[in-house]
Protein backbone atom coordinates (compact mmCIF):
# COMPACT_ATOMS: atom_id res chain seq x y z
CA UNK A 1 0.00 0.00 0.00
CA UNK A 2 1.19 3.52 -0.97
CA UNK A 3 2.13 6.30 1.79
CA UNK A 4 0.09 9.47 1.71
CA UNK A 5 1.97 11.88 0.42
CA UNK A 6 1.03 14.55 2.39
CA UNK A 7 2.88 12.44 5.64
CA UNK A 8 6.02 13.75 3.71
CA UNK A 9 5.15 17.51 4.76
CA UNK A 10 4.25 16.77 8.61
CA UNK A 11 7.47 15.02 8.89
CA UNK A 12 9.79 17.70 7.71
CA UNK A 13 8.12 20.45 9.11
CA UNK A 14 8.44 18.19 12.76
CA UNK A 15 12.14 17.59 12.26
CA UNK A 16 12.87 21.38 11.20
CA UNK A 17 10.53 22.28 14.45
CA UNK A 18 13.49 19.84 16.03
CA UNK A 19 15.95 21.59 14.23
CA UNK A 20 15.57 25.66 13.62
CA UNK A 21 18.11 27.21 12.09
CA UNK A 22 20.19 24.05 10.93
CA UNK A 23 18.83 24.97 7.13
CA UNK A 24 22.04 22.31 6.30
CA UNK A 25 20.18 19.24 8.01
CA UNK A 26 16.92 20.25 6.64
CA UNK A 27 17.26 20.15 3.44
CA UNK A 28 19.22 17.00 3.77
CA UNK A 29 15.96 15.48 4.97
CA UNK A 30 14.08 16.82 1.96
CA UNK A 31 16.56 15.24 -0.06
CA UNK A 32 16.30 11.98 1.69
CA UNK A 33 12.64 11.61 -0.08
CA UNK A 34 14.36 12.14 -3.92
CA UNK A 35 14.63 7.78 -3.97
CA UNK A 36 11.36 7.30 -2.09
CA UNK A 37 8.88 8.70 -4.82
CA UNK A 38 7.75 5.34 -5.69
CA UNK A 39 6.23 4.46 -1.97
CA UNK A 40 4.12 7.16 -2.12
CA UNK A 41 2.91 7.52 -5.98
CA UNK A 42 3.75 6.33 -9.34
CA UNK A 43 3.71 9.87 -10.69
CA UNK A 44 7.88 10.70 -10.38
CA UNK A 45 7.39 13.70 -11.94
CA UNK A 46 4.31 14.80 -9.77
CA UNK A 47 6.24 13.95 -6.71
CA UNK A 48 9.40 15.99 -7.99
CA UNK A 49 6.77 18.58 -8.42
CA UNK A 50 5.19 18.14 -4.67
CA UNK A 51 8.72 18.08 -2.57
CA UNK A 52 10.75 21.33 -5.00
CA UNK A 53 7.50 23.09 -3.60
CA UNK A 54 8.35 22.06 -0.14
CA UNK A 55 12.10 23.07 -0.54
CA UNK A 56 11.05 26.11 -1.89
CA UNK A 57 9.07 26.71 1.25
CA UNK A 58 12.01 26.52 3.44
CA UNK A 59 13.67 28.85 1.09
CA UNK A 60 11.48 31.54 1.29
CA UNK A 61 11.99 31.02 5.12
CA UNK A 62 15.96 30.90 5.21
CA UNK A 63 16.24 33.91 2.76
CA UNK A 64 13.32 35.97 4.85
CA UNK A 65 15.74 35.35 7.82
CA UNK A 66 18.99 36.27 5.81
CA UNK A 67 17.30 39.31 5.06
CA UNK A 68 16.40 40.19 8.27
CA UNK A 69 19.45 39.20 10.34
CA UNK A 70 22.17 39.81 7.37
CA UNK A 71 24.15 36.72 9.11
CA UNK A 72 27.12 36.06 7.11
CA UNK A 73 26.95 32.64 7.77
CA UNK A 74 23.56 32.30 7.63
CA UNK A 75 24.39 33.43 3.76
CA UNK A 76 27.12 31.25 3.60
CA UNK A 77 24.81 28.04 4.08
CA UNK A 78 22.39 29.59 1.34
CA UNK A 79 25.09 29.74 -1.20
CA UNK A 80 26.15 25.73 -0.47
CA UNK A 81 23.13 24.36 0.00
CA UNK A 82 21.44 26.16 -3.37
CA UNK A 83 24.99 26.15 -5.39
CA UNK A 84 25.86 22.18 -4.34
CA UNK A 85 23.44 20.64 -2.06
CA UNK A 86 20.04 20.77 -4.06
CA UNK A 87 21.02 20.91 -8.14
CA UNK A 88 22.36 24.26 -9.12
CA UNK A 89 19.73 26.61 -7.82
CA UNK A 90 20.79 29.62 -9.35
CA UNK A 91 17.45 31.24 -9.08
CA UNK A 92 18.45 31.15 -5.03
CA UNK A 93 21.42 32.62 -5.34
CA UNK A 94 20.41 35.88 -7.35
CA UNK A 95 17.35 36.26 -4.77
CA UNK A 96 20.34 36.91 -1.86
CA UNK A 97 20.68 40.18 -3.38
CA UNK A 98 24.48 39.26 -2.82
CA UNK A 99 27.20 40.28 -4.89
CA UNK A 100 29.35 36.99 -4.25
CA UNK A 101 25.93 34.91 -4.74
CA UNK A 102 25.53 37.16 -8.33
CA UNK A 103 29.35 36.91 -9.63
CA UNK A 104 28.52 32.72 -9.06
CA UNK A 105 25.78 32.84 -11.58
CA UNK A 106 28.05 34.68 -13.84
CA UNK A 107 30.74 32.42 -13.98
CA UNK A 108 28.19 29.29 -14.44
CA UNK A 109 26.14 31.44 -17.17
CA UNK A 110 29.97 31.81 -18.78
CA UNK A 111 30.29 28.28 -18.27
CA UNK A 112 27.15 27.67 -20.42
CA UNK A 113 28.26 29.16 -23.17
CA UNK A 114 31.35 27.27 -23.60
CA UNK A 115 29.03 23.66 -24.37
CA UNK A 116 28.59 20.62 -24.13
CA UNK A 117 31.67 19.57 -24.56
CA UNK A 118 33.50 21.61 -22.33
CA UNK A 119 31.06 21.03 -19.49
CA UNK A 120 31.63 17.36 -19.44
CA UNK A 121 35.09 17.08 -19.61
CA UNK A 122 35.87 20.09 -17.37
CA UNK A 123 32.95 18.20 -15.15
CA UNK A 124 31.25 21.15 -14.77
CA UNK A 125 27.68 20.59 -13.11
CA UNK A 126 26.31 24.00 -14.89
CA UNK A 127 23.19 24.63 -17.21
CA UNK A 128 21.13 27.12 -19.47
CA UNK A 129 19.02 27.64 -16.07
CA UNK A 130 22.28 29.39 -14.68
CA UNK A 131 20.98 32.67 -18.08
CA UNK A 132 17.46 32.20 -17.06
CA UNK A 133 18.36 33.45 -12.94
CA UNK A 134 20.82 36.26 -14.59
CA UNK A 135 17.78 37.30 -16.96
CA UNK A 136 15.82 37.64 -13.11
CA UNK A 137 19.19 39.84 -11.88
CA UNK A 138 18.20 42.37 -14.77
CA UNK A 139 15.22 43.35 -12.30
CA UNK A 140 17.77 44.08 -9.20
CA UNK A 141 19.93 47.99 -9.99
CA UNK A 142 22.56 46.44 -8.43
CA UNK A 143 22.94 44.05 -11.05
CA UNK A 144 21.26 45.30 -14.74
CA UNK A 145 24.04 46.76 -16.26
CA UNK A 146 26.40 43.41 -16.03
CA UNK A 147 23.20 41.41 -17.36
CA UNK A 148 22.87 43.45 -19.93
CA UNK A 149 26.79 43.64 -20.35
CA UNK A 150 26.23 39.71 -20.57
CA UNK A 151 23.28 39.35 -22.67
CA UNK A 152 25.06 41.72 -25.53
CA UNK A 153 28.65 39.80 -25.83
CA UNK A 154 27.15 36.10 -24.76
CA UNK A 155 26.73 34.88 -28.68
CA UNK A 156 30.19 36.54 -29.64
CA UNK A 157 31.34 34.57 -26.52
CA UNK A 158 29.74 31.56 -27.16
CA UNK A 159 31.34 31.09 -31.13
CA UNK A 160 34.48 32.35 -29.94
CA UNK A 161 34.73 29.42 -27.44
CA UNK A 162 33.30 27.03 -30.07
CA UNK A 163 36.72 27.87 -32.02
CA UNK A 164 38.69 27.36 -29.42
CA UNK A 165 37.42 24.06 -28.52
CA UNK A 166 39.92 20.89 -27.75
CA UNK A 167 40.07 19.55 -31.58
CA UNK A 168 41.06 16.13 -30.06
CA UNK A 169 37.23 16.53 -28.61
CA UNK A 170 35.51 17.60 -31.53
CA UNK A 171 35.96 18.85 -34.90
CA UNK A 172 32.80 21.50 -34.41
CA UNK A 173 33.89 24.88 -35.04
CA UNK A 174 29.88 26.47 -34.28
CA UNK A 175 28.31 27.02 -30.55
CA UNK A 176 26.07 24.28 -29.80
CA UNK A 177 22.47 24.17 -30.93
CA UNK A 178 20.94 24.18 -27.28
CA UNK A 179 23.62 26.55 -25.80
CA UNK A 180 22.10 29.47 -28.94
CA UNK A 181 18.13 28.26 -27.80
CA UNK A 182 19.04 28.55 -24.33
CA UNK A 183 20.35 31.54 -24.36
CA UNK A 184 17.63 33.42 -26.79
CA UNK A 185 14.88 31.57 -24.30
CA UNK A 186 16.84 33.41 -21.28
CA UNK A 187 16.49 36.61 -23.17
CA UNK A 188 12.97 36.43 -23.89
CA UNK A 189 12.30 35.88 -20.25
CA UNK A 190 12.70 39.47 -19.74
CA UNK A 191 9.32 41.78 -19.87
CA UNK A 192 8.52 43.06 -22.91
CA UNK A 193 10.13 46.20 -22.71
CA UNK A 194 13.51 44.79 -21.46
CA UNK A 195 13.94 42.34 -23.93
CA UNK A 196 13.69 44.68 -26.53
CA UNK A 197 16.95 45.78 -26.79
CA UNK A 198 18.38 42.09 -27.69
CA UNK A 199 16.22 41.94 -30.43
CA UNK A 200 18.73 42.18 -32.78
CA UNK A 201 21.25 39.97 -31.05
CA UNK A 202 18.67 37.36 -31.11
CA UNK A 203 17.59 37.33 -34.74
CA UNK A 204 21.47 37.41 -35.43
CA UNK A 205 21.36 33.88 -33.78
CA UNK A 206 18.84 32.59 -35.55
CA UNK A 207 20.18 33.97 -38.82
CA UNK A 208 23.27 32.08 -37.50
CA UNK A 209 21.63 29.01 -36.82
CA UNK A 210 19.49 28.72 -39.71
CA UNK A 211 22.05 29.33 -42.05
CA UNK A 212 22.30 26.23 -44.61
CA UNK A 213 26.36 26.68 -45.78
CA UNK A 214 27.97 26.33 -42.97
CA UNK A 215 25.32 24.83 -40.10
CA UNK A 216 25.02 21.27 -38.57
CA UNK A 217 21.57 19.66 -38.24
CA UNK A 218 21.65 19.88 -34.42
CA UNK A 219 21.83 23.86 -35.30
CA UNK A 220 19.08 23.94 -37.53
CA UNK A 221 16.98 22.10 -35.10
CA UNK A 222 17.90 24.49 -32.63
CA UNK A 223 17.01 27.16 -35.23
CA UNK A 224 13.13 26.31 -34.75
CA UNK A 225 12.99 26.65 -31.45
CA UNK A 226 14.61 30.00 -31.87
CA UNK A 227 12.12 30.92 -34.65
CA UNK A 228 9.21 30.28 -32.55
CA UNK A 229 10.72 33.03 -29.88
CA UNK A 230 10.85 35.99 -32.54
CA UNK A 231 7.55 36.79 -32.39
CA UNK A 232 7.74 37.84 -28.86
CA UNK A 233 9.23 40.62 -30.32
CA UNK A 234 8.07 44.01 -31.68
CA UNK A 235 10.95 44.66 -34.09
CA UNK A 236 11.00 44.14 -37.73
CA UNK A 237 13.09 41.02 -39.21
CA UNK A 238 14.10 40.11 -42.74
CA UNK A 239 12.05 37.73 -44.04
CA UNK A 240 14.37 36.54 -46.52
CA UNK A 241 15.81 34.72 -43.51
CA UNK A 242 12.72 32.53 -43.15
CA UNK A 243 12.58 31.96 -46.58
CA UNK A 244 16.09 30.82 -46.73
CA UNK A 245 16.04 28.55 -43.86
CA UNK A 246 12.21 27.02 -45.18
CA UNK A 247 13.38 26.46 -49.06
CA UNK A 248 17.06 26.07 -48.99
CA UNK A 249 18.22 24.90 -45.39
CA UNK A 250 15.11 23.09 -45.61
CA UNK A 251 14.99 21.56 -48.86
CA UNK A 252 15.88 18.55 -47.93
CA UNK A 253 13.97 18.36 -44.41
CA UNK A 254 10.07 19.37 -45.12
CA UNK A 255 8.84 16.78 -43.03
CA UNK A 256 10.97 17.81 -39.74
CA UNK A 257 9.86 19.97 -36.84
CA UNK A 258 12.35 22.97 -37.42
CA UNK A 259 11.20 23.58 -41.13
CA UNK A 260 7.49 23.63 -39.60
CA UNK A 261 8.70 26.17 -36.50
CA UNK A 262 10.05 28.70 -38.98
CA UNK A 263 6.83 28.52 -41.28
CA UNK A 264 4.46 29.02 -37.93
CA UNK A 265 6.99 31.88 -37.28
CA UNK A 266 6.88 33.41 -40.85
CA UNK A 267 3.36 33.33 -40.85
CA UNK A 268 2.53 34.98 -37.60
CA UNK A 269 4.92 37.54 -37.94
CA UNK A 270 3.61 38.60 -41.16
CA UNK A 271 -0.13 37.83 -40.83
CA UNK A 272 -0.30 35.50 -43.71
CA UNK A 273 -3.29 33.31 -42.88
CA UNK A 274 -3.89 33.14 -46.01
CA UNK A 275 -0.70 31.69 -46.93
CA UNK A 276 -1.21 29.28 -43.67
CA UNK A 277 -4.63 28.06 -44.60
CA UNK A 278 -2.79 27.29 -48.24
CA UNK A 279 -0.27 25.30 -46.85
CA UNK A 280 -3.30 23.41 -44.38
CA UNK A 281 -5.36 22.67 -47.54
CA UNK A 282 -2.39 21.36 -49.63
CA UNK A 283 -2.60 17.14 -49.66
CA UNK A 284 1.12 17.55 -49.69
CA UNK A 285 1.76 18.22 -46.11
CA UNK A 286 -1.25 15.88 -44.87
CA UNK A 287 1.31 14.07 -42.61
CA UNK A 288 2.67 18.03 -40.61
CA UNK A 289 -0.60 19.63 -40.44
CA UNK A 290 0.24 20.66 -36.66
CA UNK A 291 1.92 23.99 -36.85
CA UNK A 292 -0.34 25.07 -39.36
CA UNK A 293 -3.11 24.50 -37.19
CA UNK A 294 -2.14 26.42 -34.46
CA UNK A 295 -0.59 29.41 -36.64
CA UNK A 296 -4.68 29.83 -38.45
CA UNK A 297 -6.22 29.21 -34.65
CA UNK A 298 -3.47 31.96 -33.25
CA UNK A 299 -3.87 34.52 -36.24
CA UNK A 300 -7.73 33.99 -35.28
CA UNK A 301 -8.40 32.27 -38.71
CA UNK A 302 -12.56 31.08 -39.00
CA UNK A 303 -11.62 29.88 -42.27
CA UNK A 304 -10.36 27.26 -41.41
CA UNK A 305 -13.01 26.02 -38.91
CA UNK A 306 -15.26 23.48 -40.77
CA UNK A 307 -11.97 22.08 -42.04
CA UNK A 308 -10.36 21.54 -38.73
CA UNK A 309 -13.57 19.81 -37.40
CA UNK A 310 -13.97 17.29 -40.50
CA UNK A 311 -10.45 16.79 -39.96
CA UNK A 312 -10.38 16.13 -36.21
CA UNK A 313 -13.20 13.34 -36.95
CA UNK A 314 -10.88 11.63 -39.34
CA UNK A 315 -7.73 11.78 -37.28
CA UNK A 316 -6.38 8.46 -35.36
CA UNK A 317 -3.61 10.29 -33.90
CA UNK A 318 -4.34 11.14 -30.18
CA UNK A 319 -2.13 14.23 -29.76
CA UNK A 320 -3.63 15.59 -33.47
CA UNK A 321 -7.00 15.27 -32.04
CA UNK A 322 -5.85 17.29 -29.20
CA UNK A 323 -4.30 20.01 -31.19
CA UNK A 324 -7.46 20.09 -33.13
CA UNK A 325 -10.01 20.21 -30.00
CA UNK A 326 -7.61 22.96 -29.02
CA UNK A 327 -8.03 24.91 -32.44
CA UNK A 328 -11.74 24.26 -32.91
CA UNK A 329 -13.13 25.59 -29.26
CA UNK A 330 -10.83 28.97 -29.56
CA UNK A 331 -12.31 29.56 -32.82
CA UNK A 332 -16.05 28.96 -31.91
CA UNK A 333 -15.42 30.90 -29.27
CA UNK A 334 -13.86 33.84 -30.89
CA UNK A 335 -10.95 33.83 -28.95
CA UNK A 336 -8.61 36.00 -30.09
CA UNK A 337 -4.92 36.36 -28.08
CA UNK A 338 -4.18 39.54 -27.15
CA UNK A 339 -0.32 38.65 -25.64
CA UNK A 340 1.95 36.19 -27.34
CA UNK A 341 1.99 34.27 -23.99
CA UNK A 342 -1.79 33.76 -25.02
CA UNK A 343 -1.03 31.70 -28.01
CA UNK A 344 -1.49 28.27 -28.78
CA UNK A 345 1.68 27.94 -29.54
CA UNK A 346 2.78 28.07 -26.31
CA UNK A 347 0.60 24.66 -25.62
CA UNK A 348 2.84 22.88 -27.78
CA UNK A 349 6.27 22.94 -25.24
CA UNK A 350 9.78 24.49 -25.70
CA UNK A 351 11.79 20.92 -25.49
CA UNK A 352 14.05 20.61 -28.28
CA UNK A 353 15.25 17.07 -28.97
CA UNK A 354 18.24 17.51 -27.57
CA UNK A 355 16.75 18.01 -24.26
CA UNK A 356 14.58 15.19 -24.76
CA UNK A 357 16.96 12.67 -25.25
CA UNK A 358 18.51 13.92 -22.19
CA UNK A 359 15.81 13.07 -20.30
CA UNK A 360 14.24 16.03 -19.63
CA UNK A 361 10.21 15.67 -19.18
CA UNK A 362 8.01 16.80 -22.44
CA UNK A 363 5.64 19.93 -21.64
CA UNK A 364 3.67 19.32 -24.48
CA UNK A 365 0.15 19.99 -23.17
CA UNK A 366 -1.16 18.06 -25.84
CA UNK A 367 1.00 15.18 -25.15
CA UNK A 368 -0.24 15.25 -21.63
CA UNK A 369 -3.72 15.33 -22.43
CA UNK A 370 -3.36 12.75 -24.73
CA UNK A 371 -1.76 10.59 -22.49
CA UNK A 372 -4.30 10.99 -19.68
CA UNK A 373 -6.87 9.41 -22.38
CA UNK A 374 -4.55 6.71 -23.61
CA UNK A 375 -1.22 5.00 -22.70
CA UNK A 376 0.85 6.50 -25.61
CA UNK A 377 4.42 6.27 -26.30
CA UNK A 378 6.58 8.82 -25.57
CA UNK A 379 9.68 7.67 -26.41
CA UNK A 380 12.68 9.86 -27.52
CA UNK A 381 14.41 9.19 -31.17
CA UNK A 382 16.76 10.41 -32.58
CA UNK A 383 15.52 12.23 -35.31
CA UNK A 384 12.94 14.99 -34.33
CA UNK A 385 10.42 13.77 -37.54
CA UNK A 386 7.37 13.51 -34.45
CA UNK A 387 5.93 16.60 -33.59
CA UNK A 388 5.01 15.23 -29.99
């Protein structure tokens, strides 16, 4: 018989009562539940989800105390416990409003950029959530000017690493795919108004990645993901770009998920439903109607309506008939998104394949969904030709 979950709670909160102030043991005990999950539910990611809420609990607690006592060591067992203790929890450290806690970040954020490589043979426990806490810095005074110092030279920084890279290690002479998304993603975490100002930097790097002369395929894949983030913004962009990376980098590729990223992208950033509904009605791309769908439903398209419905009855595909449920209710509804974070796009997840195969958990709403309904399979390949 399972445990109840919620025994978890009562018994940390009686062993901190036990133990106030020793943050150290604390969180030791919260970690002591990471190889229990399956007592107490066969959800691991649900229960990953239950006890970081918990730990975040006793964070908001240990940082409400720094704050109020300004105990050096009290800071000093933040720093450990959220740099080494529990996983790299950057976000932690910028909260300290510390300068020692800040320059940390930095150097891991630096880190990033250098890839893949370099992180696993230096054995350097780092990742792209290291740019998301400096993007959070950019709100502290103390701090903006280095983020935005950061944010300007990181994709100068991050090819001219790539070139220096061990050639014993690798022959690649271009940042890695996920170290560009990453860092774009970090950038559009910024309000609106903030993230402005990197507009350019970030259509550079998808110009970069999308680029079919000198580019791997783990960049162009990268260069969807990046696509998909453009629209967040209020500058203008060369379409060209899109054009190039959809009929030339693409030529070869019309069936995979980047070459469908950068068409949603095109499309919403110049309005062209009617160009979208063309592509949706073409027997050609039967097989990748998915991005299609959601740019007509997002550029509030009641065109395409009665076709989504007589297609949703045909479809056998689980995740398909989600997208299509989806598209169908916020057009007979009139729904029309006001902010970008309102799109339907957003519904579809951020993981690139990369990520995926490194076992990070799809957010795919309609892969959720789906699999609430049915036992599907949501196994990781290594080409990125499923759109789940």
């Amino acid at each position: 018989m399972k445990k109840n979950i919620l025994e978890i709670e009562n018994e940390i909160k009686e062993y901190a009562s036990q133990n106030k102030g020793k943050y150290n043991l604390i969180f030791e005990k919260i970690r002591s539940y990471n190889h229990k999950s399956s007592d107490y539910t066969e959800d691991y990611y649900e229960f990953q989800s239950y006890m970081r809420d918990i730990m975040n609990s006793y964070f908001d607690q240990m940082i409400l105390e720094y704050e109020e006592t300004k105990n050096n060591e009290l800071k000093k067992d933040c720093i450990v416990i959220a740099d080494y203790l529990l996983d790299r929890r950057y976000d932690i450290l910028i909260r300290l409003d510390d300068e020692e806690a800040f320059e940390i970040v930095l150097q891991y954020a630096e880190d990033f950029l250098k890839g893949e490589d370099f992180i696993f043979f230096q054995r350097k426990y780092v990742n792209g959530e290291s740019l998301f806490a400096l993007a959070e810095a950019y709100s502290n005074p103390k701090f903006k000017e280095r983020v935005v110092a950061f944010f300007i030279d990181a994709f100068q920084l991050a090819k001219k690493y790539a070139k220096e890279r061990d050639k014993s290690v690798s022959t690649r002479v271009d940042p890695d795919g996920d170290t560009l998304f990453q860092l774009c993603s970090a950038i559009t975490s910024l309000n609106q108004d903030d993230r402005e100002q990197f507009s350019k930097i970030v259509f550079d790097i998808y110009t970069f990645s999308s680029n079919s002369k000198r580019r791997s395929y783990e960049l162009s894949q990268a260069s969807g993901f990046i696509a998909l983030l453009l629209p967040y913004y209020q500058a203008s962009f060369d379409m060209k770009i899109f054009d190039e990376a959809i009929n030339i980098t693409g030529k070869f590729y019309k069936e995979n998920t980047f070459v469908h990223q950068t068409l949603y992208a095109k499309w919403i950033l110049e309005k062209n439903a009617e160009e979208a509904l063309d592509y949706y009605l073409n027997e050609e791309n039967n097989k990748w109607p998915h991005f299609a769908i959601m740019a007509l439903t997002d550029l509030s398209c009641k065109e395409a309506l009665p076709f989504f419905i007589e297609k949703q009855k045909e479809t056998k595909d689980p995740v398909l008939w989600e997208i299509y449920e989806e598209a169908i209710q916020r057009l007979k509804n009139n729904y029309k998104p006001l902010q970008v974070e309102d799109r339907m796009i957003l519904l579809n997840g951020n993981v690139t394949p990369t990520q995926r195969a490194l076992g990070t958990e799809s957010n795919n709403f309609f892969v959720q969904r789906a699999q609430k309904k049915i036992n599907i399979d949501d196994t990781v390949y290594e080409t990125d030709d499923d759109l789940l």
